[in-house]
C-alpha atoms as a PDB file:
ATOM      1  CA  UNK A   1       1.727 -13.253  11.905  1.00  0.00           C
ATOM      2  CA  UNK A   2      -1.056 -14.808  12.438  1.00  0.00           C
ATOM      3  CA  UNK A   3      -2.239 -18.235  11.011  1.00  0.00           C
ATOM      4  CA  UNK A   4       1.074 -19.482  10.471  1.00  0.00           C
ATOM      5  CA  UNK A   5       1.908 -17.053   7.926  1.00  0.00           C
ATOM      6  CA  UNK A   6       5.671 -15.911   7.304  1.00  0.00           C
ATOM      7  CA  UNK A   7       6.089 -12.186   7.148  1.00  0.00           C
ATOM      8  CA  UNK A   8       7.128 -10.859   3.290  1.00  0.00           C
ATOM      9  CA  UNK A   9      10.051  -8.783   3.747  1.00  0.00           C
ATOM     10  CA  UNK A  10      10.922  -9.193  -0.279  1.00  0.00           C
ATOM     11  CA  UNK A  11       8.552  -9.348  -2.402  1.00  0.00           C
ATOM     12  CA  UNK A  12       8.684 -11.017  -5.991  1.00  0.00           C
ATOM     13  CA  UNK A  13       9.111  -8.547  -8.874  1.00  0.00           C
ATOM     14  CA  UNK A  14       6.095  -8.598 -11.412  1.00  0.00           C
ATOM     15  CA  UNK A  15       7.951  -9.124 -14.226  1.00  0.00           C
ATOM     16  CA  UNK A  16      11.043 -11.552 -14.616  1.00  0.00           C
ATOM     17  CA  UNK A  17      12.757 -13.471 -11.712  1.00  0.00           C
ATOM     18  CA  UNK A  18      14.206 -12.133  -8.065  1.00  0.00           C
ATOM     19  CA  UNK A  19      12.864  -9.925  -5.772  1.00  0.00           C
ATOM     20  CA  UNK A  20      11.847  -6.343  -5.759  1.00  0.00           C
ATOM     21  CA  UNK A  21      12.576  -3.427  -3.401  1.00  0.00           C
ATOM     22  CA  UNK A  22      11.536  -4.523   0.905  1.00  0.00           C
ATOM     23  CA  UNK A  23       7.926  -4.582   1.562  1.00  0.00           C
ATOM     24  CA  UNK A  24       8.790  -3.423   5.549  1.00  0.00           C
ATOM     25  CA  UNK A  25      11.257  -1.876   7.900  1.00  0.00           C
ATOM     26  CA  UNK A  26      12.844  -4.861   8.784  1.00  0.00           C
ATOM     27  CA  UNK A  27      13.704  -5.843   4.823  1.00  0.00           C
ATOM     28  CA  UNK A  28      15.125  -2.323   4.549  1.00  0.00           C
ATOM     29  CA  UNK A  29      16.991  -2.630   8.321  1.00  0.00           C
ATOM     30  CA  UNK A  30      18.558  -5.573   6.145  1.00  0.00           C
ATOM     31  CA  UNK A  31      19.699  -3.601   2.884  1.00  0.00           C
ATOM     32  CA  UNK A  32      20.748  -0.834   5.178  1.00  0.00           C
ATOM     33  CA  UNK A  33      23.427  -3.307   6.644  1.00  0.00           C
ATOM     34  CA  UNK A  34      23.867  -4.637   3.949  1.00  0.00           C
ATOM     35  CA  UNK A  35      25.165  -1.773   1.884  1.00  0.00           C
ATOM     36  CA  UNK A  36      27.313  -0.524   4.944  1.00  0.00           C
ATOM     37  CA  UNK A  37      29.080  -3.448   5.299  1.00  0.00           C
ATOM     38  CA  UNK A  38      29.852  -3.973   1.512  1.00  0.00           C
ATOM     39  CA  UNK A  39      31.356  -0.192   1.432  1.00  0.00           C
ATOM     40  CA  UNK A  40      33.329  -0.268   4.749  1.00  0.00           C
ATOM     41  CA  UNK A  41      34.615  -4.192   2.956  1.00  0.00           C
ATOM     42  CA  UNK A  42      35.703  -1.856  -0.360  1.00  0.00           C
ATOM     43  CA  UNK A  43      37.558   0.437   2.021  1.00  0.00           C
ATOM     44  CA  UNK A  44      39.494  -1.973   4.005  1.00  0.00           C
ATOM     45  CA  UNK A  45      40.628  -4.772   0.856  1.00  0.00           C
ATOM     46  CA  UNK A  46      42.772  -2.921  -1.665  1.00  0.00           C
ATOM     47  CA  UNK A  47      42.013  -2.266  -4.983  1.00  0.00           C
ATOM     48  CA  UNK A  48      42.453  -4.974  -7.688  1.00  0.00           C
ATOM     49  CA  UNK A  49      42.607  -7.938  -5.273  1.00  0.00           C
ATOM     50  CA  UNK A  50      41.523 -11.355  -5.272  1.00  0.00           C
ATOM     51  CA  UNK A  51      40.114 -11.047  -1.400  1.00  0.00           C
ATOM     52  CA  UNK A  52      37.729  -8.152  -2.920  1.00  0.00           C
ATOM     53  CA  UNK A  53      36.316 -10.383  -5.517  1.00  0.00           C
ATOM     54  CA  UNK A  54      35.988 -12.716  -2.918  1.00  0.00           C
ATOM     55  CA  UNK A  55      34.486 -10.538  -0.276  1.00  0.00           C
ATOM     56  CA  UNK A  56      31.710  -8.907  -2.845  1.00  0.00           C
ATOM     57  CA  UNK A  57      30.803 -12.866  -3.654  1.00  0.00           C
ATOM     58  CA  UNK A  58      30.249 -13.653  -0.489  1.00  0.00           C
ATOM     59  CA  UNK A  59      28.087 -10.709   0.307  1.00  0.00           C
ATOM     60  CA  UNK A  60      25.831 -10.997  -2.934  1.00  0.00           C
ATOM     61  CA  UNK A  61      25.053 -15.073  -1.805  1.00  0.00           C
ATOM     62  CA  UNK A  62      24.321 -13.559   2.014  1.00  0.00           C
ATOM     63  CA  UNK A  63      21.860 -11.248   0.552  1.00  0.00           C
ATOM     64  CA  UNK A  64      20.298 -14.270  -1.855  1.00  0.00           C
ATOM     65  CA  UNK A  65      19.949 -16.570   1.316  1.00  0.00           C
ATOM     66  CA  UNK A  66      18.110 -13.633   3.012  1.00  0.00           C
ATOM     67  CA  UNK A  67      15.640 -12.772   0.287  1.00  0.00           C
ATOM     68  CA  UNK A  68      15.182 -15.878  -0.481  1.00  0.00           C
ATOM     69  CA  UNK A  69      14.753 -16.539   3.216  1.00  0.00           C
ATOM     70  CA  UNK A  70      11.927 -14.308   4.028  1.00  0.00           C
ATOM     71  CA  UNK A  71      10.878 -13.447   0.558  1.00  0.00           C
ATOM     72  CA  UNK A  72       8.424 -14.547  -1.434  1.00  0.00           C
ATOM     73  CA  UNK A  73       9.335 -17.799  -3.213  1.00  0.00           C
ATOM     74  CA  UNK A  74      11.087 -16.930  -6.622  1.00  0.00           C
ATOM     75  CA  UNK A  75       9.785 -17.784 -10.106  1.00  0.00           C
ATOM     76  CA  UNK A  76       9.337 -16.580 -13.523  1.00  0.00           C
ATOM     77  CA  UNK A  77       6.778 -13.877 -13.335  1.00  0.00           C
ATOM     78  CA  UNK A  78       4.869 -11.547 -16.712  1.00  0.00           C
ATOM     79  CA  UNK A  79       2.684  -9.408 -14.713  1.00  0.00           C
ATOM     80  CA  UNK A  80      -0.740  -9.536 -13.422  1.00  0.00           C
ATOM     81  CA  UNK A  81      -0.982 -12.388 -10.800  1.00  0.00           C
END
């Protein structure tokens, strides 16, 4: 990191708007955790409950704040650059 610059751990998808696949270990460290905590939260609510709905909400807005966190800033994109 040098000059100031912030590390891309998600970067922008070429076409449309969001983030593509990580760009380095740590963005994948992040989906990694991710995933694993969404599945052990599906095995520990029961089925067809509120507190799932819940639970899966929460999770998609903590991996939104990340991305949008230490990805690259999000926009309308049609290929090229």
């Amino acid at each position: 990191m040098n000059g100031g610059e912030k590390k891309i751990w998600f970067p922008a998808k070429r076409y449309g708007w969001g983030w593509g696949p990580p760009a380095c270990w740590q963005g994948w460290v992040v989906m990694a955790v991710w995933v694993a905590v969404l599945i052990t939260g599906e095995f520990y609510f029961k089925p067809n409950r509120p507190e799932i709905f819940a639970f899966v909400c929460v999770m998609v807005v903590i991996l939104i704040g990340i991305c949008y966190w230490k990805g690259e800033k999000p926009r309308w994109r049609w290929g090229g650059k």
